[in-house]
C-alpha atoms as a PDB file:
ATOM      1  CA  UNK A   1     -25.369   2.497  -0.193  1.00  0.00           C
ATOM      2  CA  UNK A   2     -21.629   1.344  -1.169  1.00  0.00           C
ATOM      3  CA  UNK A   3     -20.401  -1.847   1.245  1.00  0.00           C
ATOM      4  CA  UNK A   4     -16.960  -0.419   2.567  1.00  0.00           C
ATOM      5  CA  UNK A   5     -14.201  -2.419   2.024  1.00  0.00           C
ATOM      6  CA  UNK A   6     -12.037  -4.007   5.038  1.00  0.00           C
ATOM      7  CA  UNK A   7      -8.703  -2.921   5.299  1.00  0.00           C
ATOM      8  CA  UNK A   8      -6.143  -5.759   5.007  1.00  0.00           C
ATOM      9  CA  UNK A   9      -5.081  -7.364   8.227  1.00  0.00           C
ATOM     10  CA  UNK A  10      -2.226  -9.685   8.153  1.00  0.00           C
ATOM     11  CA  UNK A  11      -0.176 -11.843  10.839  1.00  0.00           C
ATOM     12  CA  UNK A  12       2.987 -10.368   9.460  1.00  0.00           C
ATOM     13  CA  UNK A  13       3.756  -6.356  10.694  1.00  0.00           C
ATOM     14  CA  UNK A  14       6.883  -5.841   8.433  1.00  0.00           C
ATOM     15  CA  UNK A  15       8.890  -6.713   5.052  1.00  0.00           C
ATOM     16  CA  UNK A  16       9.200 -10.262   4.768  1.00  0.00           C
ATOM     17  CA  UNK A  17      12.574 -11.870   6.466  1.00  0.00           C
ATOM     18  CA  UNK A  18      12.520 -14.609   3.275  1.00  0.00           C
ATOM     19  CA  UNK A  19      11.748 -11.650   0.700  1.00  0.00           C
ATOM     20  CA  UNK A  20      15.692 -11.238  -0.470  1.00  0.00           C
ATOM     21  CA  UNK A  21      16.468 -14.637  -0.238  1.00  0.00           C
ATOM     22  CA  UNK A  22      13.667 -15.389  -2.740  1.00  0.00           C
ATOM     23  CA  UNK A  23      13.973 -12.972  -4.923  1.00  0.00           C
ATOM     24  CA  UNK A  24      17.716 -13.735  -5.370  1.00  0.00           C
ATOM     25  CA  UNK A  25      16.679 -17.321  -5.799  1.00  0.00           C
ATOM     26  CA  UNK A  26      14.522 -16.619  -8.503  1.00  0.00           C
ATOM     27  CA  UNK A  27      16.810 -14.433 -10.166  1.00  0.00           C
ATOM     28  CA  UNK A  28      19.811 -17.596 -10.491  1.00  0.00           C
ATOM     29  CA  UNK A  29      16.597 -19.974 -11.572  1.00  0.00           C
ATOM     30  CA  UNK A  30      14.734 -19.818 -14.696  1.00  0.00           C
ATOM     31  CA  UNK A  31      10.944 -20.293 -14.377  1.00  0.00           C
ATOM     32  CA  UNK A  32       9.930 -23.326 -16.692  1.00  0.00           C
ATOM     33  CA  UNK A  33       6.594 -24.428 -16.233  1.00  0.00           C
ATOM     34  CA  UNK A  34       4.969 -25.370 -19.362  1.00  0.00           C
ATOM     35  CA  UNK A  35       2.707 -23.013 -21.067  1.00  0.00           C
ATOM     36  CA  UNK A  36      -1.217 -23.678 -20.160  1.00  0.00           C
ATOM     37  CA  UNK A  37      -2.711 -24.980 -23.676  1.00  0.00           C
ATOM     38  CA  UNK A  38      -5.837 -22.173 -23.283  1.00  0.00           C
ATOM     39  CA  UNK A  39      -3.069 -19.439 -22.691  1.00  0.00           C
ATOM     40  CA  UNK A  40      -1.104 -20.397 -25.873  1.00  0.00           C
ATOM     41  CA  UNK A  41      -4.500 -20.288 -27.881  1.00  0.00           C
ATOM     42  CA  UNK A  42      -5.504 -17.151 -26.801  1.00  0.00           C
ATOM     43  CA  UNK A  43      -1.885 -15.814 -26.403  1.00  0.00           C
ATOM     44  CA  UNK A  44      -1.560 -16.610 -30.631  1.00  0.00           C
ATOM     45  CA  UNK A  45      -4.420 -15.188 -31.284  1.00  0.00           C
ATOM     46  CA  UNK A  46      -3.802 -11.719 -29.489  1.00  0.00           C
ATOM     47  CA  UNK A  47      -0.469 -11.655 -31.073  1.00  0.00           C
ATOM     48  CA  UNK A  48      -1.645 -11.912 -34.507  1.00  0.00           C
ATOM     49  CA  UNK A  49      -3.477  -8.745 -34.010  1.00  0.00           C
ATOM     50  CA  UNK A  50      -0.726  -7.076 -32.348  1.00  0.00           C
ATOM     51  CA  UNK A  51       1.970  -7.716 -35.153  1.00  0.00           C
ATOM     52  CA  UNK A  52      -0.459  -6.355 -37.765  1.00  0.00           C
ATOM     53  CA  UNK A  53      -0.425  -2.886 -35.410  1.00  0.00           C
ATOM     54  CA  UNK A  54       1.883  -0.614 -35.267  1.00  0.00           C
ATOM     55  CA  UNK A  55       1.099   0.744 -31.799  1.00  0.00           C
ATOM     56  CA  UNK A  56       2.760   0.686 -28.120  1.00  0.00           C
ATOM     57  CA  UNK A  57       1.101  -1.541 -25.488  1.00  0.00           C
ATOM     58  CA  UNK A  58       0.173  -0.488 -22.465  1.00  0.00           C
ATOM     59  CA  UNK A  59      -0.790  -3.793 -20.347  1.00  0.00           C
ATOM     60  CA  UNK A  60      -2.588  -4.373 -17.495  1.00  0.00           C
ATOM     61  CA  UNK A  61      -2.437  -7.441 -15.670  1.00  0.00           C
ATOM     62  CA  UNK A  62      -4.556  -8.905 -13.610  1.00  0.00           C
ATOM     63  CA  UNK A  63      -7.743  -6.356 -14.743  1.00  0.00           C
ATOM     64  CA  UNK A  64     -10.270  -8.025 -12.864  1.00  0.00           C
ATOM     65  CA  UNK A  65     -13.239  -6.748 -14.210  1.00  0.00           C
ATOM     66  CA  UNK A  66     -11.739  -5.071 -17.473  1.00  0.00           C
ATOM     67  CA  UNK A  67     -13.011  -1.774 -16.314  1.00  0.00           C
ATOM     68  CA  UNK A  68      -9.436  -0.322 -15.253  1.00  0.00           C
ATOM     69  CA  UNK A  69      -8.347  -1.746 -19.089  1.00  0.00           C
ATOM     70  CA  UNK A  70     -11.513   0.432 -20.376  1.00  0.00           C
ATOM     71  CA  UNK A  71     -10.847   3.739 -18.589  1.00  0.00           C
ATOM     72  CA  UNK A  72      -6.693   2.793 -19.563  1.00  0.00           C
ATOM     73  CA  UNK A  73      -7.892   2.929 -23.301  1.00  0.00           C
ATOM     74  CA  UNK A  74      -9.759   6.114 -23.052  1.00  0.00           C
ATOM     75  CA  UNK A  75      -6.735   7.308 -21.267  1.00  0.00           C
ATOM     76  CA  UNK A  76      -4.577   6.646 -24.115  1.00  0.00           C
ATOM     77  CA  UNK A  77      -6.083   6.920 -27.242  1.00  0.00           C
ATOM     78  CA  UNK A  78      -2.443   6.390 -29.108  1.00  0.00           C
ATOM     79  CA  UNK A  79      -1.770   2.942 -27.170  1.00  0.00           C
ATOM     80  CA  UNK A  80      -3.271  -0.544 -27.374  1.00  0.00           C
ATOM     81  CA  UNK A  81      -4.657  -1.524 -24.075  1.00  0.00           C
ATOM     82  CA  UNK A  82      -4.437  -5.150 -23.016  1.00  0.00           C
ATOM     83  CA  UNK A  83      -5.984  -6.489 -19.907  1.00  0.00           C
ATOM     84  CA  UNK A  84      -5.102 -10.084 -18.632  1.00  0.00           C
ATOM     85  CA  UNK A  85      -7.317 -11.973 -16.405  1.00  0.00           C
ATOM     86  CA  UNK A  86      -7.819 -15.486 -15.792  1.00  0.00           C
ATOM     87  CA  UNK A  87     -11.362 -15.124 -13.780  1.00  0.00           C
ATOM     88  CA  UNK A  88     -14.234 -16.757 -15.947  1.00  0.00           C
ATOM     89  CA  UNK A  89     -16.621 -14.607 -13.738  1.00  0.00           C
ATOM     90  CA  UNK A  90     -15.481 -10.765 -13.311  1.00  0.00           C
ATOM     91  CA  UNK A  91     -14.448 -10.521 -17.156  1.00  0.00           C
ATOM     92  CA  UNK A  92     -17.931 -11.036 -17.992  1.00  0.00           C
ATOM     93  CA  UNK A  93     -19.015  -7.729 -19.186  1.00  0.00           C
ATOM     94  CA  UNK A  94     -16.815  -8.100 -21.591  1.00  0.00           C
ATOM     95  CA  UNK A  95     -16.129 -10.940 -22.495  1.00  0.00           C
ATOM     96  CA  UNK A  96     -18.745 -14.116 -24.094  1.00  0.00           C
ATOM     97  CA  UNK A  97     -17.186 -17.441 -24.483  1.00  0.00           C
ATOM     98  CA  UNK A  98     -14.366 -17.271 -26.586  1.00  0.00           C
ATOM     99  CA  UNK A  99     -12.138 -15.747 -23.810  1.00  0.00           C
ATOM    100  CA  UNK A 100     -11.267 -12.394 -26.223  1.00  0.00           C
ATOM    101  CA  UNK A 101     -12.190  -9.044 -26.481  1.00  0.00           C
ATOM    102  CA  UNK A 102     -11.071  -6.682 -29.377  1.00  0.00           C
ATOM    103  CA  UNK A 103     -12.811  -3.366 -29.956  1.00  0.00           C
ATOM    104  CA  UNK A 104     -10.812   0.033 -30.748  1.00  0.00           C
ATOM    105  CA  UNK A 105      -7.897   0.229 -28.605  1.00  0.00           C
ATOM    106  CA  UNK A 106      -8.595  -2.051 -26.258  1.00  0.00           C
ATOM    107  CA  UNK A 107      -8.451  -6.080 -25.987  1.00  0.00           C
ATOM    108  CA  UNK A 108      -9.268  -8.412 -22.972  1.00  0.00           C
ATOM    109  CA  UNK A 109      -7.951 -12.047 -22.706  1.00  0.00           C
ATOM    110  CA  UNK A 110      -8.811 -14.506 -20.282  1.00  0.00           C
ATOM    111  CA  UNK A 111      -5.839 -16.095 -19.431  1.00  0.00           C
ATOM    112  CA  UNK A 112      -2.932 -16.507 -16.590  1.00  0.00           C
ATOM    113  CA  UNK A 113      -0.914 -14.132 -16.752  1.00  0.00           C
ATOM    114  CA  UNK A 114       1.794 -16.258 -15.574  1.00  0.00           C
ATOM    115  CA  UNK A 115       1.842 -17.868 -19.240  1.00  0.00           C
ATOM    116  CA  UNK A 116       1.139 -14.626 -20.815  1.00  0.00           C
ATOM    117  CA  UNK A 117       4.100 -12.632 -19.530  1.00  0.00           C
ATOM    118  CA  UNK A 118       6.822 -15.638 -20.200  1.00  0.00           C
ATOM    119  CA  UNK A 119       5.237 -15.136 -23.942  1.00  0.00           C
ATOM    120  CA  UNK A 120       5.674 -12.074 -24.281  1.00  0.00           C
ATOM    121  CA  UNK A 121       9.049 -12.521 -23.979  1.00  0.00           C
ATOM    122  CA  UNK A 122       9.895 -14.119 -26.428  1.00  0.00           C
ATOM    123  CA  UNK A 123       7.937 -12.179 -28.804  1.00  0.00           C
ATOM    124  CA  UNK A 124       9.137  -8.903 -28.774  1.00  0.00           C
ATOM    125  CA  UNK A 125       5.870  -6.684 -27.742  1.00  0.00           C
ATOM    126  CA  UNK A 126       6.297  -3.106 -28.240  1.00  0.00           C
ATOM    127  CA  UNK A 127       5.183  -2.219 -24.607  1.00  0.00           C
ATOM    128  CA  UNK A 128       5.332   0.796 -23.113  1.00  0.00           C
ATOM    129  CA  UNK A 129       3.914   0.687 -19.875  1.00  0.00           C
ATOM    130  CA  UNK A 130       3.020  -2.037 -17.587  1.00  0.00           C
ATOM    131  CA  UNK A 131       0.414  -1.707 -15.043  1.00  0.00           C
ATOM    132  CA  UNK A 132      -0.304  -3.985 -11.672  1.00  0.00           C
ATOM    133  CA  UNK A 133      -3.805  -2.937 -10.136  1.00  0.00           C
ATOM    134  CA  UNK A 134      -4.565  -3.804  -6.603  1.00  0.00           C
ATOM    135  CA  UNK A 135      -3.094  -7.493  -7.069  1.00  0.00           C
ATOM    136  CA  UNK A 136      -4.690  -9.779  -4.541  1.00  0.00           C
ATOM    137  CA  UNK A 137      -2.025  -8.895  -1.229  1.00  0.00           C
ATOM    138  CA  UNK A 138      -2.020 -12.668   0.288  1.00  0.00           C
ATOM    139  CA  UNK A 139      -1.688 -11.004   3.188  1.00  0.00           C
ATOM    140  CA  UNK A 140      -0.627 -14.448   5.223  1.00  0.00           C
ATOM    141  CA  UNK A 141       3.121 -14.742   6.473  1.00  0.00           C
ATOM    142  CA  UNK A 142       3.044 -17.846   4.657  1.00  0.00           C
ATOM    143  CA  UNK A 143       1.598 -16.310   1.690  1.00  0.00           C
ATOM    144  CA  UNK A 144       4.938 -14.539   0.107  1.00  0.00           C
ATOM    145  CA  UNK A 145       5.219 -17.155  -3.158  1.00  0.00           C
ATOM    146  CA  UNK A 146       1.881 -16.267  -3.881  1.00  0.00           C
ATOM    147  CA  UNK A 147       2.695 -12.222  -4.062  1.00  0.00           C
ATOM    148  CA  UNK A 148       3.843 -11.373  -7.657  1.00  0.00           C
ATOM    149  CA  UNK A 149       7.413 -10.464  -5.998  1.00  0.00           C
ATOM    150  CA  UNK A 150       7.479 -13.739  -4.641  1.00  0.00           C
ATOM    151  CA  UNK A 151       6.589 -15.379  -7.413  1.00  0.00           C
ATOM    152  CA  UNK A 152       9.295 -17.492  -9.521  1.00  0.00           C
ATOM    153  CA  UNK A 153       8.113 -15.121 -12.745  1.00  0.00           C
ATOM    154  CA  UNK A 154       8.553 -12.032 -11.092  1.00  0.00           C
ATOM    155  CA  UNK A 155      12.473 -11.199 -12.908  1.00  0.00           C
ATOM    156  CA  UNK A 156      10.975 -12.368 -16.014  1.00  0.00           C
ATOM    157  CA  UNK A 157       7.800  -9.831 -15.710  1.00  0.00           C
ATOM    158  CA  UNK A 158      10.133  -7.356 -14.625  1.00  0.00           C
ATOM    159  CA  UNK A 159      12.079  -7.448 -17.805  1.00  0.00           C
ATOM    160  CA  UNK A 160       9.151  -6.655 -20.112  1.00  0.00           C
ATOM    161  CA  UNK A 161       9.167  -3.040 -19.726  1.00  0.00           C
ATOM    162  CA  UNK A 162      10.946  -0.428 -18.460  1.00  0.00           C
ATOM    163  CA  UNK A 163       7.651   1.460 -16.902  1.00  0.00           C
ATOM    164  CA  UNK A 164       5.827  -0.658 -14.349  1.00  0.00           C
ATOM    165  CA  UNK A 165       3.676   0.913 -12.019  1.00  0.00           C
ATOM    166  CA  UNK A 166       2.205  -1.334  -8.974  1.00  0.00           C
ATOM    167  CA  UNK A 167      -0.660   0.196  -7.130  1.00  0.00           C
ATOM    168  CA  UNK A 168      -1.813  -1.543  -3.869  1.00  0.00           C
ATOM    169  CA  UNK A 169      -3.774  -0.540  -0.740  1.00  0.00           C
ATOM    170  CA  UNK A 170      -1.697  -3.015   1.733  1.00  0.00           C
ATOM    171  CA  UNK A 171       1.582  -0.708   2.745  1.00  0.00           C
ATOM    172  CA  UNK A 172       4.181  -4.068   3.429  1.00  0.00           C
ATOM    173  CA  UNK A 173       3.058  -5.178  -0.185  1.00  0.00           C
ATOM    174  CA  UNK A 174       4.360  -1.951  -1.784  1.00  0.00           C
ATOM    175  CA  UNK A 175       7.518  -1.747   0.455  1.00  0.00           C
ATOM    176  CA  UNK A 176       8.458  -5.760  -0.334  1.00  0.00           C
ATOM    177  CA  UNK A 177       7.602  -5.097  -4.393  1.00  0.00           C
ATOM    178  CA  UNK A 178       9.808  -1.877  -4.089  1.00  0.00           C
ATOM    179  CA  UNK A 179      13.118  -4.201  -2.509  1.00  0.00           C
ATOM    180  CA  UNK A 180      12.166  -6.662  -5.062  1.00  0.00           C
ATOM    181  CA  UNK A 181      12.296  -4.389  -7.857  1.00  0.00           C
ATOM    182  CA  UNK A 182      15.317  -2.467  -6.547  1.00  0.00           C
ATOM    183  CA  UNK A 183      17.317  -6.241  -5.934  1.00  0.00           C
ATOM    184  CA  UNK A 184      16.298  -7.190  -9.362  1.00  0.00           C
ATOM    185  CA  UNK A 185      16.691  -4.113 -11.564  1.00  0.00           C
ATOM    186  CA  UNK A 186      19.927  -2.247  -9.354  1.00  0.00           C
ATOM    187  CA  UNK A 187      18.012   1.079  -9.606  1.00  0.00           C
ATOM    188  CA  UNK A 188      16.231   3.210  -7.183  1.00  0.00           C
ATOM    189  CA  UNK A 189      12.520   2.698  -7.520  1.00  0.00           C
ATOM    190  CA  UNK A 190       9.981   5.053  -6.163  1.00  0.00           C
ATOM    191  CA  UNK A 191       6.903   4.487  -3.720  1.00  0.00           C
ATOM    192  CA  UNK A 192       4.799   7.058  -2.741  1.00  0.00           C
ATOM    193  CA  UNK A 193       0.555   7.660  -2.217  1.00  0.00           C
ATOM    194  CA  UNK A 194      -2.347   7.876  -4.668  1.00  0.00           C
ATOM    195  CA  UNK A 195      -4.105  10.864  -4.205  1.00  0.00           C
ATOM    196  CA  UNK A 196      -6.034  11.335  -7.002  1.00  0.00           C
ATOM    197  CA  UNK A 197     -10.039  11.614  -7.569  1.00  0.00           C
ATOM    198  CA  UNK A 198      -9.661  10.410 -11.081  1.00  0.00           C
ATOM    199  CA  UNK A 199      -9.461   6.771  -9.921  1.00  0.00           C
ATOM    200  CA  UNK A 200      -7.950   4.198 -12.691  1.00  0.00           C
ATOM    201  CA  UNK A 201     -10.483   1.522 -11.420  1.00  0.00           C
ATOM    202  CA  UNK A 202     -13.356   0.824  -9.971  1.00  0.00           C
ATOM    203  CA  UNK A 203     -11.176  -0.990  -6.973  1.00  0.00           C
ATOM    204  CA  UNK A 204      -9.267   2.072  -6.410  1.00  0.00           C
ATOM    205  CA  UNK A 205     -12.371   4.362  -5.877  1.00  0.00           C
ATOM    206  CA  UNK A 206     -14.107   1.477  -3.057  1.00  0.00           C
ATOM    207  CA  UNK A 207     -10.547   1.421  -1.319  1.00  0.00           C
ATOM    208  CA  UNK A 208     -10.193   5.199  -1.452  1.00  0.00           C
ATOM    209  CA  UNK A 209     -13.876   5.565  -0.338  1.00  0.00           C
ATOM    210  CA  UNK A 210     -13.311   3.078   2.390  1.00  0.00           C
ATOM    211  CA  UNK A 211     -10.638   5.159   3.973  1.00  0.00           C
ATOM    212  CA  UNK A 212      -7.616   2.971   2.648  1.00  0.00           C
ATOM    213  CA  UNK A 213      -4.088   4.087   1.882  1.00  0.00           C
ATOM    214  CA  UNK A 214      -3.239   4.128  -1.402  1.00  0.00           C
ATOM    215  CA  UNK A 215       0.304   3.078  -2.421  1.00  0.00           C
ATOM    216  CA  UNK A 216       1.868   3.193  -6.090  1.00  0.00           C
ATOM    217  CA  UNK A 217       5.599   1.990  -6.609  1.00  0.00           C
ATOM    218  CA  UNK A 218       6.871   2.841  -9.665  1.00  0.00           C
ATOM    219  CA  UNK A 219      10.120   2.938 -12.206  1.00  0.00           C
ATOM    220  CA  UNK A 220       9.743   5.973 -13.472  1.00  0.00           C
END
């Protein structure tokens, strides 16, 4: 039998009073930590590959176990899939020990994604849709840096594609990354429910199993 997965609880019941505030702050203040030496390594070597393709990319950060990347590649049989994740242990199946996976239309890094995206930037990746699965919510009041629209990369990982599709199963998450998006991109993004029995990952199916709502905000 399937555990059931809890449904996130959280000492904060709305949108975050500091969201706009940060966001704005982040927009007026470039991000410059310096590059992780084991994301640069891995970074080059993805990007060789990519530059001798001639293919859209459809990321997906923060993959977890690579599974969503899999089913994304089967999905898209015209695209090159690339899943980011920086956890030694979930990319396993996948992945031995030289952080990289490459097979059809499909590769897996292990790396931060915080490096990866500020790289990406400034090398021109044909990408054509970006997807955010289930991020970890950090569901604390105190928690809102750690959320991805909290984050100090957020306008930077914003500006990487035009199609960006966040999927979470914690409702405040989705409204906060839908006034982030809207503050940093001055359009009208859309949030609305999953209902789907063709789950993208593995995640999605336990949450929808469990009983969860299923929120996707997206900017198309």
């Amino acid at each position: 039998m399937t555990t059931k997965s809890s449904i996130v609880t959280s000492n904060q019941t709305a949108v975050h009073k500091d969201l706009e505030n940060s966001v704005r702050k982040h927009l007026t203040n470039s991000f410059r930590k310096p590059y992780r030496p084991f994301s640069a390594e891995i970074f080059h070597k993805t990007n060789e590959i990519i530059n001798s393709l001639d293919m859209p990319i459809i990321l997906d950060s923060g993959c977890g176990t690579g599974e969503s990347s899999h089913i994304l590649s089967k999905q898209n049989t015209d695209a090159l899939i690339v899943g980011i994740d920086k956890s030694e242990k979930r990319l396993d199946k996948f992945i031995s020990n030289d952080n990289f996976y490459d097979k059809d239309n499909l590769i897996l890094i292990r790396a931060d994604v915080i490096d990866i995206w500020r790289m990406i930037k400034q090398s021109n990746w044909n990408i054509k849709k970006h997807y955010l699965l289930y991020p970890n919510p950090w569901p604390k009041k105190n928690q809102l840096k750690r959320r991805w629209h909290g984050h100090p990369v957020f306008p930077e990982m914003i500006s990487l594609c035009d199609q960006i599709e966040l999927r979470t199963n914690w409702q405040i998450y989705a409204e906060e990354y839908k006034q982030a998006m809207e503050i940093v991109t001055n359009k009208n993004v859309i949030m609305d429910s999953v209902e789907t029995i063709d789950f993208i990952s593995p995640f999605e199916k336990k949450y929808y199993d469990s009983g969860h709502e299923l929120y996707r905000v997206s900017t198309f």
